[in-house]
N, C-alpha and C. Protein backbone atom coordinates (compact mmCIF):
# COMPACT_ATOMS: atom_id res chain seq x y z
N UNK A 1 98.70 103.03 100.25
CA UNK A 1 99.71 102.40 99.42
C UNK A 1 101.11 102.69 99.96
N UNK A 2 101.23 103.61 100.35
CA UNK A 2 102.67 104.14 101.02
C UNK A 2 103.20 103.96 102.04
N UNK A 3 101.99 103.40 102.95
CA UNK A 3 102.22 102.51 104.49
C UNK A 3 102.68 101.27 104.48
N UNK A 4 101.65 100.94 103.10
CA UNK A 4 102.03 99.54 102.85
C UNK A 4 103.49 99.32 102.62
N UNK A 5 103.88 99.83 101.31
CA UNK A 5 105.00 100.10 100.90
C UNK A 5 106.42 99.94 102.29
N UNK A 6 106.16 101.35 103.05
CA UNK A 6 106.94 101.23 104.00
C UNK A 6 107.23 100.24 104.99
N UNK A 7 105.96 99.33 104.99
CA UNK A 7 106.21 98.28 105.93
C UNK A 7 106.96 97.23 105.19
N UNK A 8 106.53 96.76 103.92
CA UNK A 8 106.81 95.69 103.70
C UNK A 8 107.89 95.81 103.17
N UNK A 9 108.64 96.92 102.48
CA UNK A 9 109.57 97.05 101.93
C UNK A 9 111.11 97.16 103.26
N UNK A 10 110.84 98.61 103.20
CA UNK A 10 112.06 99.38 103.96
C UNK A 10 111.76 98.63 105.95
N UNK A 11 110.51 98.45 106.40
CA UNK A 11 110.47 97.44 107.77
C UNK A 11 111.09 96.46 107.55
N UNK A 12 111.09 95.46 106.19
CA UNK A 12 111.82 94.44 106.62
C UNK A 12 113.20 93.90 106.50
N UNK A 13 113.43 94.99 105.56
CA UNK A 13 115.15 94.99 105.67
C UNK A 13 115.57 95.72 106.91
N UNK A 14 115.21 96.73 107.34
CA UNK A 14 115.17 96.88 108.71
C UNK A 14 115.56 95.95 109.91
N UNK A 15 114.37 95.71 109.95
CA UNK A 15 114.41 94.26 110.63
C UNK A 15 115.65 93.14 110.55
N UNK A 16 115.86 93.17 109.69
CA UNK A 16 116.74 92.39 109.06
C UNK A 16 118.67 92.84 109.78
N UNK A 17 118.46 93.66 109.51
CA UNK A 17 119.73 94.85 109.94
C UNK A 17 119.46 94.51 111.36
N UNK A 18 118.73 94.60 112.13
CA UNK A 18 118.63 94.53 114.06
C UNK A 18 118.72 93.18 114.40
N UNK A 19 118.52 91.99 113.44
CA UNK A 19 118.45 90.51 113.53
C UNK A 19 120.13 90.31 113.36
N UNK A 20 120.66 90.49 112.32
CA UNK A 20 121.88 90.83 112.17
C UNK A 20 123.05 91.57 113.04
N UNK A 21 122.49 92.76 113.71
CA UNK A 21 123.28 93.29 114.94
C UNK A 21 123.12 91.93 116.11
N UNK A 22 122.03 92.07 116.32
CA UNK A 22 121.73 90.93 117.71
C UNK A 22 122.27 89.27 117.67
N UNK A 23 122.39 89.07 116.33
CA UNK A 23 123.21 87.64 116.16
C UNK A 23 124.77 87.90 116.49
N UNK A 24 125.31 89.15 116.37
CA UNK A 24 126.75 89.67 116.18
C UNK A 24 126.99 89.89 117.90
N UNK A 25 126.00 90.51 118.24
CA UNK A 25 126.20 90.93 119.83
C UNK A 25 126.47 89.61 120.23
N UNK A 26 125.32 88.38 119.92
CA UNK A 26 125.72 87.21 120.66
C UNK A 26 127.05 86.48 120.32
N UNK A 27 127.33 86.96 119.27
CA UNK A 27 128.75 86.30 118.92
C UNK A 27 129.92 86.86 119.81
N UNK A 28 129.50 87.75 120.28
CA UNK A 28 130.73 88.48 121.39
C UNK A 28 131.50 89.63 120.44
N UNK A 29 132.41 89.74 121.03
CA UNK A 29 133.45 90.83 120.68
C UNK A 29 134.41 91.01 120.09
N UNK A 30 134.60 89.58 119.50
CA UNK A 30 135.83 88.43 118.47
C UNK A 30 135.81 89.92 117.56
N UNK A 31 137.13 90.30 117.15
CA UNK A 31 137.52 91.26 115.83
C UNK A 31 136.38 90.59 114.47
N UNK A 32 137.04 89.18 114.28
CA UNK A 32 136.51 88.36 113.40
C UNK A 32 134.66 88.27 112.66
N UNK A 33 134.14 88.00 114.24
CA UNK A 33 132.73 87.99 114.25
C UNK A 33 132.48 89.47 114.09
N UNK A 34 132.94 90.32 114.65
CA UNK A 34 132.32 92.02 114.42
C UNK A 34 132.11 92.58 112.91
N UNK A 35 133.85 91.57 112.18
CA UNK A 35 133.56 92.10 110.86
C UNK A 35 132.69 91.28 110.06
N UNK A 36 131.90 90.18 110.17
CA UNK A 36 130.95 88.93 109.60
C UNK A 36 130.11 90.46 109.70
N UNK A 37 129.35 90.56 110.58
CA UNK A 37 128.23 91.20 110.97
C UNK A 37 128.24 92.70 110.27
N UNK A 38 129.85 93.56 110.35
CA UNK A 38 129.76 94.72 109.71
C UNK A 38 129.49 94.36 108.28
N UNK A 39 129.76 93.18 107.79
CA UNK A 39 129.49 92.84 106.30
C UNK A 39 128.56 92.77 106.12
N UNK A 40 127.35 91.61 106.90
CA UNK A 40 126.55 91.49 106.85
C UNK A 40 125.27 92.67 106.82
N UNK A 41 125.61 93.44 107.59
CA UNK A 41 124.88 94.52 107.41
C UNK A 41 125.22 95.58 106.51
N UNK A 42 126.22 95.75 106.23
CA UNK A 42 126.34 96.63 104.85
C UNK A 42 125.87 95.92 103.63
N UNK A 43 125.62 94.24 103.45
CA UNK A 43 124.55 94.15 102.26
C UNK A 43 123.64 94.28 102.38
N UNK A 44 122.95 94.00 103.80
CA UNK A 44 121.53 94.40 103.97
C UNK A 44 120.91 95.79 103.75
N UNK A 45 121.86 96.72 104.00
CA UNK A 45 121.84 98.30 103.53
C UNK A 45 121.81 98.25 102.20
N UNK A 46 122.49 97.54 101.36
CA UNK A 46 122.82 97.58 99.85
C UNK A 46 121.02 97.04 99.56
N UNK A 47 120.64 95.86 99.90
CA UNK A 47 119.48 95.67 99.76
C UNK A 47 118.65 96.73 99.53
N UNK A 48 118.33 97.49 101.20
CA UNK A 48 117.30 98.50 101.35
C UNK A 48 117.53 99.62 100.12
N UNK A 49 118.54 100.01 99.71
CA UNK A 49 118.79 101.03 98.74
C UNK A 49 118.43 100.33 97.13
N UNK A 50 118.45 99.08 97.52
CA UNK A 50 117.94 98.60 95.71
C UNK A 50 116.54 98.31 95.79
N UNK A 51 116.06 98.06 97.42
CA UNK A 51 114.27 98.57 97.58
C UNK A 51 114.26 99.88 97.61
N UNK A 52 114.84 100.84 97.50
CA UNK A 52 114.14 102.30 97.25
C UNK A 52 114.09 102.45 95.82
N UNK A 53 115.10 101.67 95.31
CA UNK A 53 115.21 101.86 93.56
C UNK A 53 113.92 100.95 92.88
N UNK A 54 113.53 99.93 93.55
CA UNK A 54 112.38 99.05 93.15
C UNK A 54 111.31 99.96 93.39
N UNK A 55 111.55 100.80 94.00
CA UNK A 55 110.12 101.41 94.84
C UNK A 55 109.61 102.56 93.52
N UNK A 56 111.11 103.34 93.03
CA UNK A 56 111.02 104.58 92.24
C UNK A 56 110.69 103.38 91.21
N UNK A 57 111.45 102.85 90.83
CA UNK A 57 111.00 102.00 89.50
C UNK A 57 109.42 101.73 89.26
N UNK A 58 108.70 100.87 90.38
CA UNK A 58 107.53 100.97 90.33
C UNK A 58 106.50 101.33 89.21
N UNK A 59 106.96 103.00 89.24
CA UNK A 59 105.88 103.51 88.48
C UNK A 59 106.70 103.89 87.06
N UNK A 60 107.73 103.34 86.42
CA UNK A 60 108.31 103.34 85.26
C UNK A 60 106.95 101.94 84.55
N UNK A 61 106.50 102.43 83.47
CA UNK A 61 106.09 101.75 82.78
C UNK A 61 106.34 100.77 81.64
N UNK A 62 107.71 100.77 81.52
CA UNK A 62 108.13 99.66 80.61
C UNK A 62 108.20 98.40 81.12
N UNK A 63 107.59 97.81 80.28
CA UNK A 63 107.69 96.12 80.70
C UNK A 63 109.47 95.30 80.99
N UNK A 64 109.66 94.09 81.81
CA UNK A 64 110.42 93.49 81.83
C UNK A 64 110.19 92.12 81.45
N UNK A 65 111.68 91.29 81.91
CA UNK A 65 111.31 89.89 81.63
C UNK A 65 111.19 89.01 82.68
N UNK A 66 110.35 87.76 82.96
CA UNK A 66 110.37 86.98 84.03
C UNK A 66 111.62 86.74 83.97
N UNK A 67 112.62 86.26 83.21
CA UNK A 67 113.73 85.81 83.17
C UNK A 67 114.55 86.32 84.02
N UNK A 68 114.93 87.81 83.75
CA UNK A 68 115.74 88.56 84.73
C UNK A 68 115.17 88.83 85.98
N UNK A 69 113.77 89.53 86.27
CA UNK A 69 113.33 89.26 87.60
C UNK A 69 113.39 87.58 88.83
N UNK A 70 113.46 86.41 87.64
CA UNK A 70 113.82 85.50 88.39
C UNK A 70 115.31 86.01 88.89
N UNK A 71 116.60 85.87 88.34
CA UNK A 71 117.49 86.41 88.86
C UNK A 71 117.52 86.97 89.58
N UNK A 72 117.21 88.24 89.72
CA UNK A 72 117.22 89.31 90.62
C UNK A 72 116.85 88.76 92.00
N UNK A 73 115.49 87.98 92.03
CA UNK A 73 114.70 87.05 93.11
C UNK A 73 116.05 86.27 93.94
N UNK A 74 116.55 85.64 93.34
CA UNK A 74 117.64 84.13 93.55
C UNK A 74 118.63 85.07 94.31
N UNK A 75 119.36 86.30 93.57
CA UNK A 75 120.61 86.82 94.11
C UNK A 75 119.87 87.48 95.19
N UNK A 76 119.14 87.76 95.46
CA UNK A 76 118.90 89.07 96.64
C UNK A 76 118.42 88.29 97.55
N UNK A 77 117.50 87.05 97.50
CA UNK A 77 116.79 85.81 98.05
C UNK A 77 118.46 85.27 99.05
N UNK A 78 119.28 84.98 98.19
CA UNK A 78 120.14 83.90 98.20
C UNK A 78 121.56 84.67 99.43
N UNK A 79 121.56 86.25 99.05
CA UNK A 79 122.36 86.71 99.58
C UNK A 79 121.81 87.21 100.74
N UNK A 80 120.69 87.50 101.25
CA UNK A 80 120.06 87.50 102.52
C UNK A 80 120.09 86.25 103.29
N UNK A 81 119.67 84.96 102.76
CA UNK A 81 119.86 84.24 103.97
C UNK A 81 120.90 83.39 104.12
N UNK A 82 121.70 83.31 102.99
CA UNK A 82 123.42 83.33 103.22
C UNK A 82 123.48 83.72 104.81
N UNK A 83 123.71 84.94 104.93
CA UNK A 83 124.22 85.65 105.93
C UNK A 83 123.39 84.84 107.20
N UNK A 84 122.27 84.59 106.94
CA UNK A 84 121.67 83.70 108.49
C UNK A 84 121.51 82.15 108.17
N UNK A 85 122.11 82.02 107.69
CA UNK A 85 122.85 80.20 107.50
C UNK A 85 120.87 79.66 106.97
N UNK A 86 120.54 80.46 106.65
CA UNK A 86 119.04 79.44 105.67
C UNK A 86 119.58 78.88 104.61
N UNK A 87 119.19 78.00 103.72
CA UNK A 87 119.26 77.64 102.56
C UNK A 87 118.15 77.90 101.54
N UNK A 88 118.42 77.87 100.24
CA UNK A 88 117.47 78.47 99.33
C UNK A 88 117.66 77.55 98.15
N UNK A 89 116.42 77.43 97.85
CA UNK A 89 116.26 76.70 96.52
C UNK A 89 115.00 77.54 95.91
N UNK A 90 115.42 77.17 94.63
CA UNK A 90 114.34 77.95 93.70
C UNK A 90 113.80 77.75 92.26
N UNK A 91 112.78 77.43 91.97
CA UNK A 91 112.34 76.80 90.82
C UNK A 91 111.46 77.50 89.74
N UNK A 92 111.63 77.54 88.60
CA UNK A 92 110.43 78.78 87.70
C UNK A 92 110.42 77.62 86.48
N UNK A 93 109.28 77.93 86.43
CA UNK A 93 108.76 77.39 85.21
C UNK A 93 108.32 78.70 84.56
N UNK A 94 108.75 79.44 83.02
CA UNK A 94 107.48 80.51 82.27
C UNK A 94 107.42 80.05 80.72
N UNK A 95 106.06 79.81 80.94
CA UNK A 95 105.43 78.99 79.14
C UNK A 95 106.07 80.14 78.03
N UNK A 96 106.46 79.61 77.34
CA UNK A 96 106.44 80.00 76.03
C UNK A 96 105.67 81.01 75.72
N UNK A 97 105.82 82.19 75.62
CA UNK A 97 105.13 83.36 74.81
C UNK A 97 104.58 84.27 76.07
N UNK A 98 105.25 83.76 77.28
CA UNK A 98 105.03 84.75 78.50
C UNK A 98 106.15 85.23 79.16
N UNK A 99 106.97 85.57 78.61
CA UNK A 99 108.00 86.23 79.01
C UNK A 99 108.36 87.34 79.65
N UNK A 100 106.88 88.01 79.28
CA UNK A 100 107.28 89.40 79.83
C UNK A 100 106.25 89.94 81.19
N UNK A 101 107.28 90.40 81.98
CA UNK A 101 106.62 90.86 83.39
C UNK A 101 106.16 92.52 82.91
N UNK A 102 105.02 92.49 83.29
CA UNK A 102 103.86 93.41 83.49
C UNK A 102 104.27 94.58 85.14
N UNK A 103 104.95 95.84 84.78
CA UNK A 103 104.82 96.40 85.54
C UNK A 103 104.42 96.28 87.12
N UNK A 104 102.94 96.33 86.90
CA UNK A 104 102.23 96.00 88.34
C UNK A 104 102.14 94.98 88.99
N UNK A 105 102.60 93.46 88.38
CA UNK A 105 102.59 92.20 88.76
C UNK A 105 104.21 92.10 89.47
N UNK A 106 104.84 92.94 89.03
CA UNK A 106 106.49 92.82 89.56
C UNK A 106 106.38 94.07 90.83
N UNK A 107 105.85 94.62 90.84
CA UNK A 107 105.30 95.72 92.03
C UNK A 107 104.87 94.88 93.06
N UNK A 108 103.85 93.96 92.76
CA UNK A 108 103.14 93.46 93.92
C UNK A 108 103.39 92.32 94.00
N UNK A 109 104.55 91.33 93.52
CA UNK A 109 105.25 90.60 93.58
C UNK A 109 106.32 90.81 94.79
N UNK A 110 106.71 91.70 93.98
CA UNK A 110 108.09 92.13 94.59
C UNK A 110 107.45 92.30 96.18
N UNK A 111 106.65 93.12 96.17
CA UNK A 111 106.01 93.19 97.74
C UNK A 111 105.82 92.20 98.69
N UNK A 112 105.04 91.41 97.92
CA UNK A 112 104.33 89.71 98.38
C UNK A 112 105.85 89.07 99.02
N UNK A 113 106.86 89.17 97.93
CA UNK A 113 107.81 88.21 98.36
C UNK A 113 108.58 89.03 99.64
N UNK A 114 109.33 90.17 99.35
CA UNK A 114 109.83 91.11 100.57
C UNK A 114 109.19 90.58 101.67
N UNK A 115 108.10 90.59 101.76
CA UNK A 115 106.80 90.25 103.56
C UNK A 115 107.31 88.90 103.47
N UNK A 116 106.92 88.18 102.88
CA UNK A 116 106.93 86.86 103.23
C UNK A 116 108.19 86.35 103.54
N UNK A 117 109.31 86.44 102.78
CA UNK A 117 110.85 86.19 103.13
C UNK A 117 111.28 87.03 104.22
N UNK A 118 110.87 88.50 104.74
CA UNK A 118 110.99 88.97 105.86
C UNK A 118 110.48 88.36 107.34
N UNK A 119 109.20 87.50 106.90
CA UNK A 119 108.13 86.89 107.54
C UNK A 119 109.43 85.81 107.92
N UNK A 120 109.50 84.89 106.83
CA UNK A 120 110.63 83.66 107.30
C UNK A 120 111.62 84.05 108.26
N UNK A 121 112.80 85.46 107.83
CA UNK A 121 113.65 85.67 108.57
C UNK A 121 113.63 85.73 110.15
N UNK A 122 112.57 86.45 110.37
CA UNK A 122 111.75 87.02 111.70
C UNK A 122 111.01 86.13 112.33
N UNK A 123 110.64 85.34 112.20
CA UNK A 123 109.59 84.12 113.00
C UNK A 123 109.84 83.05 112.39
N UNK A 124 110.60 82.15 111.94
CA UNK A 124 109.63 80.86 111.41
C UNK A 124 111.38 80.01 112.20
N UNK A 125 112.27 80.30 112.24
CA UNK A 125 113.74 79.85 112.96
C UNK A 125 113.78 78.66 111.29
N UNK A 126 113.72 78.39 109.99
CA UNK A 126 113.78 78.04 109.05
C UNK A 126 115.01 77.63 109.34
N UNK A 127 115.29 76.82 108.34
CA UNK A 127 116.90 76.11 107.50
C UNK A 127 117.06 75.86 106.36
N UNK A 128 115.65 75.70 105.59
CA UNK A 128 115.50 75.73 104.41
C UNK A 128 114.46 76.59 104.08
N UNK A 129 114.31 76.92 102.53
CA UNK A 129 113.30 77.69 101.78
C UNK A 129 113.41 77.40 100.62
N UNK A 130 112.27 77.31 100.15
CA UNK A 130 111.89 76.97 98.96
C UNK A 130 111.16 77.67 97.73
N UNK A 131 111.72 78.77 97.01
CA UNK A 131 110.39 79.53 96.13
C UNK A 131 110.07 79.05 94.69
N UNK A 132 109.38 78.63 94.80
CA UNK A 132 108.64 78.22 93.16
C UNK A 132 108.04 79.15 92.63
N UNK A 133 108.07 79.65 91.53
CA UNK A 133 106.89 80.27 90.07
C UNK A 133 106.82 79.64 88.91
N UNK A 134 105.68 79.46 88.56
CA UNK A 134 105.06 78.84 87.50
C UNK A 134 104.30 79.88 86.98
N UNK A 135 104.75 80.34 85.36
CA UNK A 135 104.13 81.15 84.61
C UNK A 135 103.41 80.42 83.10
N UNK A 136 102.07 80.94 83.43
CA UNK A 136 100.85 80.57 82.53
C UNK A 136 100.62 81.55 81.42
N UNK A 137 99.90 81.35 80.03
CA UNK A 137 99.56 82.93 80.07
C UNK A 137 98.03 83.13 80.33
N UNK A 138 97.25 82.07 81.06
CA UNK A 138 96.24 83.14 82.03
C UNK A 138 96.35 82.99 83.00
N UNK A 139 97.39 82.19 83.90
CA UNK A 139 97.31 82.06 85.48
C UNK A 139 99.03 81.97 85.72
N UNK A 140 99.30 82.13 86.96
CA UNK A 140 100.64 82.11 87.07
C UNK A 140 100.61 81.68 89.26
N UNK A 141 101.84 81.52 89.39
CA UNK A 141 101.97 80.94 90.62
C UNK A 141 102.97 80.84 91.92
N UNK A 142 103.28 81.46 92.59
CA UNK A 142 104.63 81.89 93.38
C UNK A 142 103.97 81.03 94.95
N UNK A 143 104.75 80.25 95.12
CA UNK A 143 104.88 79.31 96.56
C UNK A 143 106.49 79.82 97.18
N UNK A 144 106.27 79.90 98.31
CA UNK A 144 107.45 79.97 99.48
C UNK A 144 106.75 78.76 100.47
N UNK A 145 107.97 78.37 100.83
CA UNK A 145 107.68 77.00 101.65
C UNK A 145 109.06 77.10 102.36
N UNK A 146 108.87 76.57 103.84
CA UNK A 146 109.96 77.02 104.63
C UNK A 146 109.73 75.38 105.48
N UNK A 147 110.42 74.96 106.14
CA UNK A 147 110.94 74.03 106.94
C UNK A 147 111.02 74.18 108.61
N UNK A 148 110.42 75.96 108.78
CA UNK A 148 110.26 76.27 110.07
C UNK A 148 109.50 75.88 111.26
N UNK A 149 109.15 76.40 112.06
CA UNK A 149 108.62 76.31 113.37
C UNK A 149 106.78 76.01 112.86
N UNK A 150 106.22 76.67 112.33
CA UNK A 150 105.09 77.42 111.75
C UNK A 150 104.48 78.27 112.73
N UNK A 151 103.19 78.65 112.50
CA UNK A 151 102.58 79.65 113.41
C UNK A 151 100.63 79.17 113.06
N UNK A 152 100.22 79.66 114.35
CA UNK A 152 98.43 79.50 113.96
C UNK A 152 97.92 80.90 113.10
N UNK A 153 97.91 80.58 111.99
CA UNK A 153 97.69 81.36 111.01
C UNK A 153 96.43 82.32 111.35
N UNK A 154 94.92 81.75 111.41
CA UNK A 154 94.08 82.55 112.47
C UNK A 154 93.87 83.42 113.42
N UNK A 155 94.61 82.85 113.81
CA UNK A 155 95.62 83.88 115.40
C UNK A 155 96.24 85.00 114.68
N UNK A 156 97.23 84.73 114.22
CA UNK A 156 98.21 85.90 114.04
C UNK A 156 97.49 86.83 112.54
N UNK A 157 96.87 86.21 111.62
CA UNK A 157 95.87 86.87 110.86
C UNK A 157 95.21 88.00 110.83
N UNK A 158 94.50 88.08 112.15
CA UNK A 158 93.46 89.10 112.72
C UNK A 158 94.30 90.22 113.39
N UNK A 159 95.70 90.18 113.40
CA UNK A 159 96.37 91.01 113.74
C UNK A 159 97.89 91.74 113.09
N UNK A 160 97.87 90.81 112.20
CA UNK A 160 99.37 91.25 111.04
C UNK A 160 98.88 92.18 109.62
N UNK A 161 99.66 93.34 110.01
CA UNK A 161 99.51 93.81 108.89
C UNK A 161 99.87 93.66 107.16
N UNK A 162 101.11 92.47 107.83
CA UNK A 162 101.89 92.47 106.72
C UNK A 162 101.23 91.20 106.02
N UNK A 163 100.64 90.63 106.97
CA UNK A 163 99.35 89.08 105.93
C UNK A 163 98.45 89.98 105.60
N UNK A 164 97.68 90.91 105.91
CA UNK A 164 96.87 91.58 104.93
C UNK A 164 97.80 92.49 104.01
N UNK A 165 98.29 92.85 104.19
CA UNK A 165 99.12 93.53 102.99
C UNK A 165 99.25 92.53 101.20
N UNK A 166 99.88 91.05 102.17
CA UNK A 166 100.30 90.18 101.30
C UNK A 166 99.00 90.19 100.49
N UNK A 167 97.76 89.71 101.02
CA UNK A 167 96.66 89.34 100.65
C UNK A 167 96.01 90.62 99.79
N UNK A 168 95.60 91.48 99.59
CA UNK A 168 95.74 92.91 98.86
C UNK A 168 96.21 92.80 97.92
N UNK A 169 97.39 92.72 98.12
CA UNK A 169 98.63 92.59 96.77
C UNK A 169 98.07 91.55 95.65
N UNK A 170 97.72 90.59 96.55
CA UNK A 170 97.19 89.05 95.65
C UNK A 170 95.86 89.76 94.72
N UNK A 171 94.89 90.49 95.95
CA UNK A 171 93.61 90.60 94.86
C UNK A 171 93.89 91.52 94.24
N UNK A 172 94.98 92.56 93.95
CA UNK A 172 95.55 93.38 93.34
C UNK A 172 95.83 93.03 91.47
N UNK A 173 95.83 91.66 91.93
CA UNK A 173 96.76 91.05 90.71
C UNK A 173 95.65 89.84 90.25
N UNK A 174 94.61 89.86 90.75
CA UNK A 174 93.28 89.18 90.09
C UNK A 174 93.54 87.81 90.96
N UNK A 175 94.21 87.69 91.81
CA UNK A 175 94.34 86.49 92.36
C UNK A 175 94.02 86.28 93.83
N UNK A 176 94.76 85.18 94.60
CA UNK A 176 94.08 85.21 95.76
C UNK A 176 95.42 84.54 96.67
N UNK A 177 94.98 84.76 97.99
CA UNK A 177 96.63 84.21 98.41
C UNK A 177 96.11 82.98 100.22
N UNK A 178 96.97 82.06 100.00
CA UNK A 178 96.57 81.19 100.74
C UNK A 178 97.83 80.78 101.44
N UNK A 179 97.54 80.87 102.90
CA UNK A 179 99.00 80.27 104.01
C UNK A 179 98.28 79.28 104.66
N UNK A 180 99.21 77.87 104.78
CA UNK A 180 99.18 76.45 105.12
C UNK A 180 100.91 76.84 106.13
N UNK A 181 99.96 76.30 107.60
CA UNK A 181 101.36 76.35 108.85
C UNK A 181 101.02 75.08 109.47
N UNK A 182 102.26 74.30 109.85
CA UNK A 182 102.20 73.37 111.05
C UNK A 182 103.54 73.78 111.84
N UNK A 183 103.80 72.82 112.29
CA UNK A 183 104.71 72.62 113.18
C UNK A 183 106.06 71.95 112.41
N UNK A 184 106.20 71.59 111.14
CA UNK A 184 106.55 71.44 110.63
C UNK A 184 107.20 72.65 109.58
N UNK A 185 106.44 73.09 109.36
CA UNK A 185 107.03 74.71 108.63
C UNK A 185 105.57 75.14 107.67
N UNK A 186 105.56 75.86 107.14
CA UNK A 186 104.49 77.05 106.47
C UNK A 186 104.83 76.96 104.98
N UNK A 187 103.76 77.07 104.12
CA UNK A 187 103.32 77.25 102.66
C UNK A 187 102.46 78.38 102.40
N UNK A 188 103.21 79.58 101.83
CA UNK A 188 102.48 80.41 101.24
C UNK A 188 102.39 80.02 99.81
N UNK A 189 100.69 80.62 98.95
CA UNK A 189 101.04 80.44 97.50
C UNK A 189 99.68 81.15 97.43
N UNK A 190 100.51 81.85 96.15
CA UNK A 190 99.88 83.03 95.41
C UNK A 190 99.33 83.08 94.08
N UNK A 191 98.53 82.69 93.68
CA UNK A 191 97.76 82.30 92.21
C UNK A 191 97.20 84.34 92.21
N UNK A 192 97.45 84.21 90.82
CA UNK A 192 97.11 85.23 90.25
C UNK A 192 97.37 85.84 88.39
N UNK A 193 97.18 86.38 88.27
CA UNK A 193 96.46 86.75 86.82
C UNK A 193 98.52 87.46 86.10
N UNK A 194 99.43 86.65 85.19
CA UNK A 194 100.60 87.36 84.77
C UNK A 194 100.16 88.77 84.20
């Protein structure tokens, strides 16, 4: 659980931070561009420190609301790929009388999405993104859909830790998790139990 954790969490803001230096290096030595990038990476730090607080939170057992975790999703979603010129759109549907996020479903949520939006940043060369949730109260539904490059899912499958991670997380949560790639761009979506 703690490998996992470390990869998907604190690796991909990581990551994120060295994607961010290396876009800045190519920008040259401009005063201007140095400070884009020193910005840029001091939110990405701000990030990683509100994934260590997601991480301690974790095991706090009081329930939340989809409502505010959508938020949270949009600003942290929205202010990451700001900084690498992606675009973001985002859509929730939650029925009536399901309001409230369940501890462990926002744990392995939160996980699912970290990999996968890390996944976009890092491989897919995207311009757009797209995250949908649809909340049921016996089924519920989180799609990321990107506009990228895609990848042979098979291929890279049998060797990513962070697609089995994702996938874990899914049967974690009574559900199951399915990636659709072309050449056109990639569809993850995650059915599972609110």
């Amino acid at each position: 659980e703690m490998v996992r954790e470390m990869h998907d969490n604190f690796g991909n803001v990581l990551s994120g931070i060295v994607r961010l230096a290396e876009h800045g290096e190519r920008d040259g030595a401009e005063p201007a561009a140095a400070l884009r990038v020193l910005s840029q990476v001091r939110h990405a730090a701000q990030n990683c420190l509100t994934d260590v607080r997601d991480f301690i939170a974790a095991g706090d057992p009081e329930s939340s609301l989809w409502e505010d975790y959508i938020v949270q999703c949009r600003e942290r979603a929205a202010e990451y790929f700001e900084s690498l010129h992606i675009r973001l759109a985002l859509r929730s549907a939650i029925d009536e009388g399901c309001e409230t996020l369940r501890p462990p479903v926002r744990y392995h949520l939160t996980g699912i999405l970290r990999e996968a939006l890390g996944n976009v940043v890092k491989h897919s060369k995207a311009g757009q993104v797209t995250l949908s949730l649809d909340v049921h109260a016996k089924k519920a539904e989180l799609r990321i859909e990107d506009d990228g490059i895609g990848f042979d899912v098979d291929s890279v499958s049998a060797g990513s830790h962070g697609l089995a991670n994702m996938a874990a997380r899914a049967k974690e949560l009574g559900g199951t998790l399915e990636i659709v790639s072309s050449e056109k761009g990639t569809r993850l979506a995650v059915d599972f139990i609110p």
